[in-house]
N, C-alpha and C. Protein backbone atom coordinates (compact mmCIF):
# COMPACT_ATOMS: atom_id res chain seq x y z
N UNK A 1 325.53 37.95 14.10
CA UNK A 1 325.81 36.85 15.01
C UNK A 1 326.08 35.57 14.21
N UNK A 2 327.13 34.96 14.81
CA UNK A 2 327.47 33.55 13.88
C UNK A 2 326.62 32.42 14.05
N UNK A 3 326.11 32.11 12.97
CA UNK A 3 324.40 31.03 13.15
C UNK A 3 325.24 29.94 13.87
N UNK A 4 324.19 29.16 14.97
CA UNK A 4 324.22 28.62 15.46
C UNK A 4 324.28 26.95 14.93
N UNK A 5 325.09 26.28 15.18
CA UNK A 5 324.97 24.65 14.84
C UNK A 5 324.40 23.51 15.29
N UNK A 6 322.59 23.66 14.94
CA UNK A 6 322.14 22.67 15.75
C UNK A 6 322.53 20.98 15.54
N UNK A 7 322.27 20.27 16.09
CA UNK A 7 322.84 18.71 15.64
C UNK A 7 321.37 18.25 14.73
N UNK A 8 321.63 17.23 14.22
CA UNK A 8 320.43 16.22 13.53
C UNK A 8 319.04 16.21 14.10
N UNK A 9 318.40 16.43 15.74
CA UNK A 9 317.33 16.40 15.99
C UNK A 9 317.04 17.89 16.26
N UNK A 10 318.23 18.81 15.98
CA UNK A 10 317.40 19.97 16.00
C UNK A 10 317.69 20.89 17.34
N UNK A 11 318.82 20.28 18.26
CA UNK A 11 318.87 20.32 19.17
C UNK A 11 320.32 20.83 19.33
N UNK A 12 320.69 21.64 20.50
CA UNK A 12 321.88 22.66 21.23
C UNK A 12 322.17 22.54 22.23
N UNK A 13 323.53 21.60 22.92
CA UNK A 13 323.57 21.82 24.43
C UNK A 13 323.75 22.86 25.06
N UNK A 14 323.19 23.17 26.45
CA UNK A 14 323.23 24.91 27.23
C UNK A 14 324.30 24.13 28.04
N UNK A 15 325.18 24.96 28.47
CA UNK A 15 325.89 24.75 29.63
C UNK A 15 325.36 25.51 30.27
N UNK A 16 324.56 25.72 31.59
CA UNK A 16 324.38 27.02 32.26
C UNK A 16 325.35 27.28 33.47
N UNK A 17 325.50 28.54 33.81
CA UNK A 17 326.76 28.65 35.29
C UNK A 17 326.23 29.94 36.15
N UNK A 18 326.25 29.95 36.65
CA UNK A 18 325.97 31.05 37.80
C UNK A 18 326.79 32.25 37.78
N UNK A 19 326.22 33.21 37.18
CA UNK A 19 327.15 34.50 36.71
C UNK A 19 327.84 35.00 37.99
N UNK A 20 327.90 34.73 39.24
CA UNK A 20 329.01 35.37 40.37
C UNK A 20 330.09 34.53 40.56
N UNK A 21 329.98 33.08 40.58
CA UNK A 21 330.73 32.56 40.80
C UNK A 21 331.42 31.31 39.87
N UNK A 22 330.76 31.46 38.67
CA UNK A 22 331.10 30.81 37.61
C UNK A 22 330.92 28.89 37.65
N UNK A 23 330.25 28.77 39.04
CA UNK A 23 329.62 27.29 39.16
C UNK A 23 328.99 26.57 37.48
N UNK A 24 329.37 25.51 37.64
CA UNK A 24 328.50 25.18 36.57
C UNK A 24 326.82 24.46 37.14
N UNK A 25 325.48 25.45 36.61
CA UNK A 25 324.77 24.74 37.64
C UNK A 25 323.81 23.52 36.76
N UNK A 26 323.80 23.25 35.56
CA UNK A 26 323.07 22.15 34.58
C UNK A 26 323.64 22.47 33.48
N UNK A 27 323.32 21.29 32.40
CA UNK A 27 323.07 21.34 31.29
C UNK A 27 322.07 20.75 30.56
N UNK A 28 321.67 21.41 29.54
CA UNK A 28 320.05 20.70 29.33
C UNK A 28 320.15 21.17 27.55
N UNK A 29 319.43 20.97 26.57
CA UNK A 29 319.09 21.33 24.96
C UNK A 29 317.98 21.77 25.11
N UNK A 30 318.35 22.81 23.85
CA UNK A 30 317.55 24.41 23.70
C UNK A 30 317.45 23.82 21.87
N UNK A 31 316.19 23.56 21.38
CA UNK A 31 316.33 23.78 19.71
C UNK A 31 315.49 25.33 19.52
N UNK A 32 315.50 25.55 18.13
CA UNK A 32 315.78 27.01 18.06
C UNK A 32 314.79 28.14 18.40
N UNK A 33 313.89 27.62 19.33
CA UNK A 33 312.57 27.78 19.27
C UNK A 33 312.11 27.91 21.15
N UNK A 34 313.33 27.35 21.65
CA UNK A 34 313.89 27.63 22.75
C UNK A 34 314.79 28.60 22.87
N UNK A 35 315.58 28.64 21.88
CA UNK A 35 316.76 29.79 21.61
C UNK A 35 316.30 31.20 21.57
N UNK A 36 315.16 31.32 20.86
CA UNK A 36 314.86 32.87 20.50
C UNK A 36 313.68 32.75 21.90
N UNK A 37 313.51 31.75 22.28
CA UNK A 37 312.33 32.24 24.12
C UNK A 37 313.32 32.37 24.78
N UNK A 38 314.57 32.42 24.94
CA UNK A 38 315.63 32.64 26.02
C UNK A 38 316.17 34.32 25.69
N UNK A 39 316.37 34.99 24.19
CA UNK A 39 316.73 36.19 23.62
C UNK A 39 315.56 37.05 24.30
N UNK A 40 313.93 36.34 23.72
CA UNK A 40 313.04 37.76 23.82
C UNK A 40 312.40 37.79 24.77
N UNK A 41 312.82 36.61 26.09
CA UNK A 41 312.77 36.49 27.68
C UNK A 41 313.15 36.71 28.79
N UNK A 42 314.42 36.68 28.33
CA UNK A 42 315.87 36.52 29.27
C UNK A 42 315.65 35.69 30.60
N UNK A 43 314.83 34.45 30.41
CA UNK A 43 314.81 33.59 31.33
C UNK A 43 315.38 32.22 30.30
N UNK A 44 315.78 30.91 31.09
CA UNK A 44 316.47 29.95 30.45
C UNK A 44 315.19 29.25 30.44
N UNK A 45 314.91 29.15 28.78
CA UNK A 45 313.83 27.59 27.96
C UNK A 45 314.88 26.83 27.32
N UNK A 46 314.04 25.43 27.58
CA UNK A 46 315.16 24.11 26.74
C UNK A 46 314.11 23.45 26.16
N UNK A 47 314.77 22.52 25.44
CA UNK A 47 313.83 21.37 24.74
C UNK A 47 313.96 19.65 25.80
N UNK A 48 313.07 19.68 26.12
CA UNK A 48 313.19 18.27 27.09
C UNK A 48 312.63 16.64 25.98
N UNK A 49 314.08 16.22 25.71
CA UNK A 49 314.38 15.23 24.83
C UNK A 49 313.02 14.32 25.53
N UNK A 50 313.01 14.11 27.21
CA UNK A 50 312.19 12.63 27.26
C UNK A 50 310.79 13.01 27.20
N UNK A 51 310.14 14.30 27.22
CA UNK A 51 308.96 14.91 27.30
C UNK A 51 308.77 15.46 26.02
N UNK A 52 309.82 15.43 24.94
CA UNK A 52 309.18 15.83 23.96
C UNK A 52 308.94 17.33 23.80
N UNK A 53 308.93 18.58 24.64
CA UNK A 53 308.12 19.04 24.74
C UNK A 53 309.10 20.72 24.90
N UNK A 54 309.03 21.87 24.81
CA UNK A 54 309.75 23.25 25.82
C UNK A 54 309.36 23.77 27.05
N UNK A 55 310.36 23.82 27.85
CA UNK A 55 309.89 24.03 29.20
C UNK A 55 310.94 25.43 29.71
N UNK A 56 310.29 26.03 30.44
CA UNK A 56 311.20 26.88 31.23
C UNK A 56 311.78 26.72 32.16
N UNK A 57 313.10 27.07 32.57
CA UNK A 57 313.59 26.63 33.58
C UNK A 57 312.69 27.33 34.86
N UNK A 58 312.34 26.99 35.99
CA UNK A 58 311.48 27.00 37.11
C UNK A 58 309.89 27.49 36.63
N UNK A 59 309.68 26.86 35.44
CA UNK A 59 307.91 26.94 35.34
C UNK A 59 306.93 26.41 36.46
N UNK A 60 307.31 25.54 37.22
CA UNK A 60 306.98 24.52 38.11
C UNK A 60 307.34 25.12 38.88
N UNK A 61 308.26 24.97 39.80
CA UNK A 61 309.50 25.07 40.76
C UNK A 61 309.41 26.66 41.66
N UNK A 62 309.41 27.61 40.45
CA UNK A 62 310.05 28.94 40.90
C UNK A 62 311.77 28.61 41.25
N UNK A 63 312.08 28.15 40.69
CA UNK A 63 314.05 28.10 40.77
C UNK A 63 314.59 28.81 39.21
N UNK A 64 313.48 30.18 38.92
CA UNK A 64 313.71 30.62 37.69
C UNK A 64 315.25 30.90 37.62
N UNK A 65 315.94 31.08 36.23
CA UNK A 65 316.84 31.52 35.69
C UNK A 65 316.99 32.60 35.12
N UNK A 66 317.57 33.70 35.54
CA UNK A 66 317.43 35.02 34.62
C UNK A 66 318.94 35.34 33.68
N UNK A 67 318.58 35.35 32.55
CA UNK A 67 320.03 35.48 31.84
C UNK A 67 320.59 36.32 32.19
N UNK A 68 321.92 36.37 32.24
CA UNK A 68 322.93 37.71 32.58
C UNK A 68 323.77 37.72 30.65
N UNK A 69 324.28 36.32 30.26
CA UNK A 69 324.56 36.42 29.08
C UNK A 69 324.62 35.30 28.49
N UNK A 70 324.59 35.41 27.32
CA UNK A 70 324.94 34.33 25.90
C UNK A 70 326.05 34.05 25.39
N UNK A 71 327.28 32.72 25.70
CA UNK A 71 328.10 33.43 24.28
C UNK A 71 327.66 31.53 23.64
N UNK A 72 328.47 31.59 22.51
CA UNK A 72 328.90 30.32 21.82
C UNK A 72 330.14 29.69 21.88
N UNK A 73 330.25 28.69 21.26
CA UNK A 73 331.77 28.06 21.43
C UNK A 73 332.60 28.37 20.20
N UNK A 74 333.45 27.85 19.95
CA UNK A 74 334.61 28.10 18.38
C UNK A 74 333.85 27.46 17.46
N UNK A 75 333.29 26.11 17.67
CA UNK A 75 332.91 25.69 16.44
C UNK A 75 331.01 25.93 16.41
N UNK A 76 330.07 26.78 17.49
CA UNK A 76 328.65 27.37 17.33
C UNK A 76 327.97 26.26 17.42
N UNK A 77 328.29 24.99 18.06
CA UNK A 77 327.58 24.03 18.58
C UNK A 77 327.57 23.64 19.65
N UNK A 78 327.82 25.02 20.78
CA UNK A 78 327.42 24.80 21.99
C UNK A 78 327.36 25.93 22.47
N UNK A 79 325.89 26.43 23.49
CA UNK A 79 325.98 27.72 24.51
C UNK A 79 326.00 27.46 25.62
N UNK A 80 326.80 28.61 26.14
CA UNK A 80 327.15 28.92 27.18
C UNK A 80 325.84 30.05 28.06
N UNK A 81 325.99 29.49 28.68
CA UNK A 81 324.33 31.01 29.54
C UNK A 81 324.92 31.49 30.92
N UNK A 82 325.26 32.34 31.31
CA UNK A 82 325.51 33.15 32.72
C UNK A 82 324.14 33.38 33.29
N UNK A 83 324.02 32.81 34.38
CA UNK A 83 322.50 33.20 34.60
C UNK A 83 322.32 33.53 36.32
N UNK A 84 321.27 34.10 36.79
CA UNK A 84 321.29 34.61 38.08
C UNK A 84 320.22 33.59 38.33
N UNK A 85 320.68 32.45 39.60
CA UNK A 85 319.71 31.25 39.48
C UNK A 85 319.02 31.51 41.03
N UNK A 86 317.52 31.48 40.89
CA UNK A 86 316.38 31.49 41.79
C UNK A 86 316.87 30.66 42.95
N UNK A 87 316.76 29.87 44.16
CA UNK A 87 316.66 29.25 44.52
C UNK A 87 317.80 27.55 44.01
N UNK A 88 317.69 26.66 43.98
CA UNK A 88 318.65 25.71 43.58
C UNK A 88 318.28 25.28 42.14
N UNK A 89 319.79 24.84 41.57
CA UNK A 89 319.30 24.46 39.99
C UNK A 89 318.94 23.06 40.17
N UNK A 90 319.39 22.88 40.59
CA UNK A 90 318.66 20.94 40.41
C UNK A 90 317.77 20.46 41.13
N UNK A 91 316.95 19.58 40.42
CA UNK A 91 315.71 19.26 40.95
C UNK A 91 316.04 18.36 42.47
N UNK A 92 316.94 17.82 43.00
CA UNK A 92 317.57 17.19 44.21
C UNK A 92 317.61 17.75 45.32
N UNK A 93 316.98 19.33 44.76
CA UNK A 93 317.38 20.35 45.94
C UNK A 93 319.05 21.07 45.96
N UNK A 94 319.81 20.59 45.34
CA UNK A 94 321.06 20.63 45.24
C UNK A 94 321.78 22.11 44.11
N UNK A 95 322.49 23.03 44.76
CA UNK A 95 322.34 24.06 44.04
C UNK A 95 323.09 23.90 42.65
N UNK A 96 323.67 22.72 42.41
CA UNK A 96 324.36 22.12 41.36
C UNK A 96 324.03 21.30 40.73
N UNK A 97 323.32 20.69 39.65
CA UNK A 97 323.45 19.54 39.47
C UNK A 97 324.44 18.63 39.53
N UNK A 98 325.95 19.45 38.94
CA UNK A 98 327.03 18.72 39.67
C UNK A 98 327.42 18.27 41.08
N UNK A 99 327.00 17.33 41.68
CA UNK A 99 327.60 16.83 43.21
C UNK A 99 327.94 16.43 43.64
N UNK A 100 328.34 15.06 42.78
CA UNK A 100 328.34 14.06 43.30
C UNK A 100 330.20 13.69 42.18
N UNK A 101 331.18 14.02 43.83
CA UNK A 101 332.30 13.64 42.59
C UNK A 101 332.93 12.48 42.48
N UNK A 102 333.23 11.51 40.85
CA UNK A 102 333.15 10.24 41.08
C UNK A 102 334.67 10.28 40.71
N UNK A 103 335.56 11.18 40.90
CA UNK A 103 337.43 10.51 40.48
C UNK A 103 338.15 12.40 40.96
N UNK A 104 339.08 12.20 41.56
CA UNK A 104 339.61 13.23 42.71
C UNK A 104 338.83 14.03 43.47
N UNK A 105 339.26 14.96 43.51
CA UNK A 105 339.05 15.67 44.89
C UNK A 105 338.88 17.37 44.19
N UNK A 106 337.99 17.81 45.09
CA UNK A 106 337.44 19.49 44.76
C UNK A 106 338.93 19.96 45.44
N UNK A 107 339.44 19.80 46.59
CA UNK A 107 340.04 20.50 47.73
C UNK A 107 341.07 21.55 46.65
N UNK A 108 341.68 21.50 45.55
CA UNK A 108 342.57 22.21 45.09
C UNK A 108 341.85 23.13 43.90
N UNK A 109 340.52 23.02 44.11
CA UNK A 109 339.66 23.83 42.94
C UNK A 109 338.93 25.09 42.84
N UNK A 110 338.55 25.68 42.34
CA UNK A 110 337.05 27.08 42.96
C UNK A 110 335.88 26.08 43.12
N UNK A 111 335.84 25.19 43.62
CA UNK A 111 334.61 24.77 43.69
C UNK A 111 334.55 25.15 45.59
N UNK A 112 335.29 25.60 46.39
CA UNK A 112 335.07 26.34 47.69
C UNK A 112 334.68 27.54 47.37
N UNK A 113 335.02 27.96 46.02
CA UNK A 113 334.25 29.55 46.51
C UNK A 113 332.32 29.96 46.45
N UNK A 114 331.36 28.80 45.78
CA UNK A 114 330.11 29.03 45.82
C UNK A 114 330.01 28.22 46.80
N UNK A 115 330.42 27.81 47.32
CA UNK A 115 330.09 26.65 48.63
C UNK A 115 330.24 27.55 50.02
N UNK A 116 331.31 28.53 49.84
CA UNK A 116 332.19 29.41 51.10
C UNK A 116 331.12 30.57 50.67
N UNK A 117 330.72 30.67 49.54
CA UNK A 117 329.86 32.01 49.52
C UNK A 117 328.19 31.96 50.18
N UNK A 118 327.66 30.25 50.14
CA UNK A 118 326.48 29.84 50.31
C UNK A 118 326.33 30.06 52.12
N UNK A 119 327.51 29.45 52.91
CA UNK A 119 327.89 28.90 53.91
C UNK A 119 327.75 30.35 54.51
N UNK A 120 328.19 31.66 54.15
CA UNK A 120 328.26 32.92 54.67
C UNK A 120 327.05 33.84 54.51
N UNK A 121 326.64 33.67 53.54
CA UNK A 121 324.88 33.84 53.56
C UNK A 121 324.11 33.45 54.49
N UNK A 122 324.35 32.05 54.58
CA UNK A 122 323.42 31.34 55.51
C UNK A 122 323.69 31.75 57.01
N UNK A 123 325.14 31.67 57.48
CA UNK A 123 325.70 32.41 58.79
C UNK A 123 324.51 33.76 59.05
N UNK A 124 324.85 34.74 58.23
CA UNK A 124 324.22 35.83 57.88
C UNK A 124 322.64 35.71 58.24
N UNK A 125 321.75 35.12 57.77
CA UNK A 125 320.50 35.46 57.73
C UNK A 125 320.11 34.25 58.57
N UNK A 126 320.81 32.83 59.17
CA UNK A 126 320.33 31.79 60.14
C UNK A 126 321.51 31.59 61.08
N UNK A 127 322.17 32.78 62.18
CA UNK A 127 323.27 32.52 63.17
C UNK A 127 323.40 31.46 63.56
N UNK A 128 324.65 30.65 63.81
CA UNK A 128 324.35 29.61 64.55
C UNK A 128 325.99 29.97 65.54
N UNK A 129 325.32 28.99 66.71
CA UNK A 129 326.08 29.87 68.27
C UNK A 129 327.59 29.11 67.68
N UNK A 130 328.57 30.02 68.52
CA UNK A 130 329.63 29.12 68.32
C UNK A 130 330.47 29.52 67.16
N UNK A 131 329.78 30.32 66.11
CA UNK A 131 330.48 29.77 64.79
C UNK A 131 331.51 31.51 64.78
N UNK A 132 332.34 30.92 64.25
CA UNK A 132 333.30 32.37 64.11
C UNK A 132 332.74 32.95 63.24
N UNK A 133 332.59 33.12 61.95
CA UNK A 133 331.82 33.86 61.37
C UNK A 133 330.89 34.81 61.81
N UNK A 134 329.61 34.38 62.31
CA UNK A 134 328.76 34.94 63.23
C UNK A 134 329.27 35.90 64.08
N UNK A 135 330.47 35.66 64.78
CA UNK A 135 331.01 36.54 65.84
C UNK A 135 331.43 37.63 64.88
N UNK A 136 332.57 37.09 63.18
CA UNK A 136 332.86 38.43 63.00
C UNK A 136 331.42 39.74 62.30
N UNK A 137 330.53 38.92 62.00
CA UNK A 137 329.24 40.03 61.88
C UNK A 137 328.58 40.44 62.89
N UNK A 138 328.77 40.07 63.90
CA UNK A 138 328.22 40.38 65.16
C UNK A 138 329.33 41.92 65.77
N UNK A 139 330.33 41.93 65.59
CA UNK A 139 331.49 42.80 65.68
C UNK A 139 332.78 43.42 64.27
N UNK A 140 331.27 44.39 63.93
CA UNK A 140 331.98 45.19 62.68
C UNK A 140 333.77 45.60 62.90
N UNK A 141 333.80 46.25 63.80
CA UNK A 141 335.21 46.62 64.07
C UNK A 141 336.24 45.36 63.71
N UNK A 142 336.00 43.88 64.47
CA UNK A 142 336.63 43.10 64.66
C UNK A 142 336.65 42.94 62.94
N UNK A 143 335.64 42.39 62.89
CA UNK A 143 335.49 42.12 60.83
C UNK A 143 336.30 42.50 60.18
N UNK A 144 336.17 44.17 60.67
CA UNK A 144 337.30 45.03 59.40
C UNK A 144 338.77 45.27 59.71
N UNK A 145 339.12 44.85 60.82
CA UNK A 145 340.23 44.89 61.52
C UNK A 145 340.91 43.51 61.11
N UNK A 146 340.23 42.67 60.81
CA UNK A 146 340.73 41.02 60.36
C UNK A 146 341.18 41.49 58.87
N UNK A 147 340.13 42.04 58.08
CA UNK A 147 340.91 42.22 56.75
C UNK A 147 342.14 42.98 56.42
N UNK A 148 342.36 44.13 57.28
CA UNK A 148 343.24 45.17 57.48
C UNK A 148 344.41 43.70 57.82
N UNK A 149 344.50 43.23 58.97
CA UNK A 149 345.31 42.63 59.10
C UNK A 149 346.00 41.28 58.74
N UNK A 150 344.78 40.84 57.88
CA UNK A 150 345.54 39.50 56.95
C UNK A 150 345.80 40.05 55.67
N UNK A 151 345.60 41.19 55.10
CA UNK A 151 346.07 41.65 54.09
C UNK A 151 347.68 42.22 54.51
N UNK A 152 347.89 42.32 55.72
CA UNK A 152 349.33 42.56 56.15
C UNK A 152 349.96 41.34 56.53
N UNK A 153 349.70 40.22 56.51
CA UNK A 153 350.10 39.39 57.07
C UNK A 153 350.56 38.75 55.74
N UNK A 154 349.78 38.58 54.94
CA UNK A 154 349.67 37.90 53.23
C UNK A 154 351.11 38.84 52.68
N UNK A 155 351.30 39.98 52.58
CA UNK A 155 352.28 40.97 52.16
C UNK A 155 353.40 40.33 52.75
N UNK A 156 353.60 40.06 54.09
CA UNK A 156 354.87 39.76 54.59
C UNK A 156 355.27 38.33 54.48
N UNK A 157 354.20 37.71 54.34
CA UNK A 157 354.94 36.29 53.82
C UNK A 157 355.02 36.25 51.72
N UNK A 158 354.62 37.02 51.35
CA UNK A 158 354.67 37.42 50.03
C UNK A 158 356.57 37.87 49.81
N UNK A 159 356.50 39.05 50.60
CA UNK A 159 357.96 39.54 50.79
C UNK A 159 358.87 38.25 51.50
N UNK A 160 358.62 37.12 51.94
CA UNK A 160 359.48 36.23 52.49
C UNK A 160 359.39 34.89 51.80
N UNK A 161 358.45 35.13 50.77
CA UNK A 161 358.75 34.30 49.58
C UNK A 161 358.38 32.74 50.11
N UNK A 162 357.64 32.70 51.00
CA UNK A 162 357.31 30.84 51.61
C UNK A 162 355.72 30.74 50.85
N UNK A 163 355.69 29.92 50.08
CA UNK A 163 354.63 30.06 49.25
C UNK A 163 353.53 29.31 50.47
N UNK A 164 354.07 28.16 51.08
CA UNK A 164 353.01 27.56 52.17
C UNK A 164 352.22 28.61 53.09
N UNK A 165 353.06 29.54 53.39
CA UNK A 165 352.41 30.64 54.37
C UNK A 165 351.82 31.70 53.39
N UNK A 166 351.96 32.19 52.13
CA UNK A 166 351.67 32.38 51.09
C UNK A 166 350.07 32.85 51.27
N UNK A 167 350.11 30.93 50.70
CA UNK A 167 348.26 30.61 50.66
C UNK A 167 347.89 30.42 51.72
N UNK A 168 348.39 30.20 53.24
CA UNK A 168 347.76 30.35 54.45
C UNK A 168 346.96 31.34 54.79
N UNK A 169 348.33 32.51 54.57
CA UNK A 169 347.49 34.16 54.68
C UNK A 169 346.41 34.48 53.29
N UNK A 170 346.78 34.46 52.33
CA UNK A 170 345.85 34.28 51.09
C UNK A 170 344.47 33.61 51.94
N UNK A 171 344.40 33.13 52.07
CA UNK A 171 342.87 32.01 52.00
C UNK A 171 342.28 32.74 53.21
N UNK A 172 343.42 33.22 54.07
CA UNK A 172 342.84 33.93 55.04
C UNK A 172 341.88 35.99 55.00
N UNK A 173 342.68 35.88 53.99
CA UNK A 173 342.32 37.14 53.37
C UNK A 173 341.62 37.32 52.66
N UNK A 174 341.18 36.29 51.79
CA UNK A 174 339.81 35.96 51.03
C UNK A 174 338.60 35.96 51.78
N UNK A 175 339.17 34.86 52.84
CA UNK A 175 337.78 35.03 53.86
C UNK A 175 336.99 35.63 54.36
N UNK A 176 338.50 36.52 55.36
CA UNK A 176 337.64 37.71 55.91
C UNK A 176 336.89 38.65 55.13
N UNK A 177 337.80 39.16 53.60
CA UNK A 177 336.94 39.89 52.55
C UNK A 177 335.54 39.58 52.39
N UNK A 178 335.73 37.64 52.14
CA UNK A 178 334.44 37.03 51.71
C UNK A 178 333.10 37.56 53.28
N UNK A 179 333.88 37.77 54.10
CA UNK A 179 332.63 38.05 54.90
C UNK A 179 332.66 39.33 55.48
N UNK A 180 333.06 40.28 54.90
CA UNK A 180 332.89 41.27 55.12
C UNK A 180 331.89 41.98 53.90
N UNK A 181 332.21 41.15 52.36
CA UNK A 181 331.43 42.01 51.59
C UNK A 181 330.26 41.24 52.11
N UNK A 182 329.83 40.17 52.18
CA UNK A 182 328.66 39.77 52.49
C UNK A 182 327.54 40.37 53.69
N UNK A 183 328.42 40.24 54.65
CA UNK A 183 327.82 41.75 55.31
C UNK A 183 327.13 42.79 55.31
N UNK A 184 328.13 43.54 53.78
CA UNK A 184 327.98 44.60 53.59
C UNK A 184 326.02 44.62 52.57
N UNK A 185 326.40 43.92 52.31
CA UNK A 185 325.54 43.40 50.68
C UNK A 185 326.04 43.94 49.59
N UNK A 186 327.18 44.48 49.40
CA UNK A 186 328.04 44.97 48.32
C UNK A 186 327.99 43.68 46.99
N UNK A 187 327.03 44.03 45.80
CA UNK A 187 326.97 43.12 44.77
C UNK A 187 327.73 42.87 44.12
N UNK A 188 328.42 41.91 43.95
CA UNK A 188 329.88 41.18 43.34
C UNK A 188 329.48 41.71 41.77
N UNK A 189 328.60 41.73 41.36
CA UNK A 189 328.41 42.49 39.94
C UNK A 189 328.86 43.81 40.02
N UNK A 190 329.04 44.59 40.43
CA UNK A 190 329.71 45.71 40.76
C UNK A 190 331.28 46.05 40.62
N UNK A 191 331.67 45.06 41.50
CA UNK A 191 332.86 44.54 41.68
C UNK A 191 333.32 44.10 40.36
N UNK A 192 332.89 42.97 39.52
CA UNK A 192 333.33 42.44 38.57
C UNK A 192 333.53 43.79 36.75
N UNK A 193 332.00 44.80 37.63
CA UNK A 193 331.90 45.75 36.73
C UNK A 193 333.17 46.68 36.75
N UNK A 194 333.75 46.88 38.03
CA UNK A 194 334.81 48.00 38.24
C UNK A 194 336.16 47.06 37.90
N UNK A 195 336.23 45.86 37.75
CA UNK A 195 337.67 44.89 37.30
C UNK A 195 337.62 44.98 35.97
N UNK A 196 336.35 45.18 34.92
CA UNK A 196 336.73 45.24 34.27
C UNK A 196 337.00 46.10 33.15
N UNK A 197 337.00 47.72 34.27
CA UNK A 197 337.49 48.91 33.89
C UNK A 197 338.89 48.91 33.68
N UNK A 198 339.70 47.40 34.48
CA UNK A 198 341.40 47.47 34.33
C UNK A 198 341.76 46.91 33.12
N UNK A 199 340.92 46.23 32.59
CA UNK A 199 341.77 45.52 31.34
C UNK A 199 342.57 46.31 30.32
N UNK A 200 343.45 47.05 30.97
CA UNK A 200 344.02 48.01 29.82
C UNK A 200 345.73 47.53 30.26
């Protein structure tokens, strides 16, 4: 493994992200002593600059972190952590520490897909009247009959080449997927495991 580049106090920024949906959910410094409690743990420890001190992520809390993986950057002075996060990463309650956006706009980003994935969970296990969603888990047939048919709908504006109707049907076909696997409880790790049987 290529040694790691700590800075002058000894210290490594983590980026951490949420291994399903690639959110970024904190960043915090790990010196090396944190590094090898994260290898022979597989939960996320850092070094807390204003406390002085190593802490685990949800020692307190229970908003533990369980590693999924490790990598480094080009130049080994920064990790990256995939992690399966407990409950919310930030202490705000907020499943991001990122939230608060101060110059454009999410609307053209993946930042709808852990937000659209949270939102369908919650449908799921707290109904609320009214909401379409709800109706399509309430009526399996209807559910799977929506995906069948915006995946035909997406094809024919694909074949008619209007990119606006394009991503209409697209977003529409995500959806219904998005709430049909959720439904199902079909683990997106699975999924990501069988995509990346194609890389050939």
């Amino acid at each position: 493994m290529t040694d790691l580049k700590f800075d002058k106090d000894g210290l490594i920024p983590v980026v951490v992200q949420d291994h399903i949906t690639n959110e970024v959910l904190m960043v915090a410094w790990a010196n090396e002593e944190a590094f090898e409690l994260m290898k022979s743990t597989g939960r996320t420890h850092f070094w807390s600059r204003s406390r002085q001190k190593l802490w685990m992520k949800g020692e307190e809390s229970g908003h533990v972190q369980r590693i999924i993986s490790m990598q480094i950057d080009c130049d080994a002075d920064t990790l990256l952590a995939r992690v399966e996060q407990t409950g919310p990463a930030c202490h705000t309650g907020s499943p991001s520490c990122f939230s608060e956006v101060i110059y454009g706009s999410l609307d053209e980003t993946m930042d709808i897909i852990p937000e659209l994935t949270r939102l369908l969970r919650d449908r799921l296990t707290d109904p609320l009247e009214g909401s379409y969603t709800c109706l399509l888990y309430s009526d399996e047939n209807k559910m799977c009959k929506k995906v069948v048919e915006e995946a035909g709908e997406f094809v024919l504006a694909l074949k008619d080449g209007n990119k606006e109707e394009m991503a209409w049907e697209l977003a529409d076909l995500i959806y219904h997927t998005m709430v049909a696997v959720t439904k199902s409880g079909l683990p997106m790790e699975k999924v990501y495991e069988k995509l990346s049987e194609r890389k050939k």
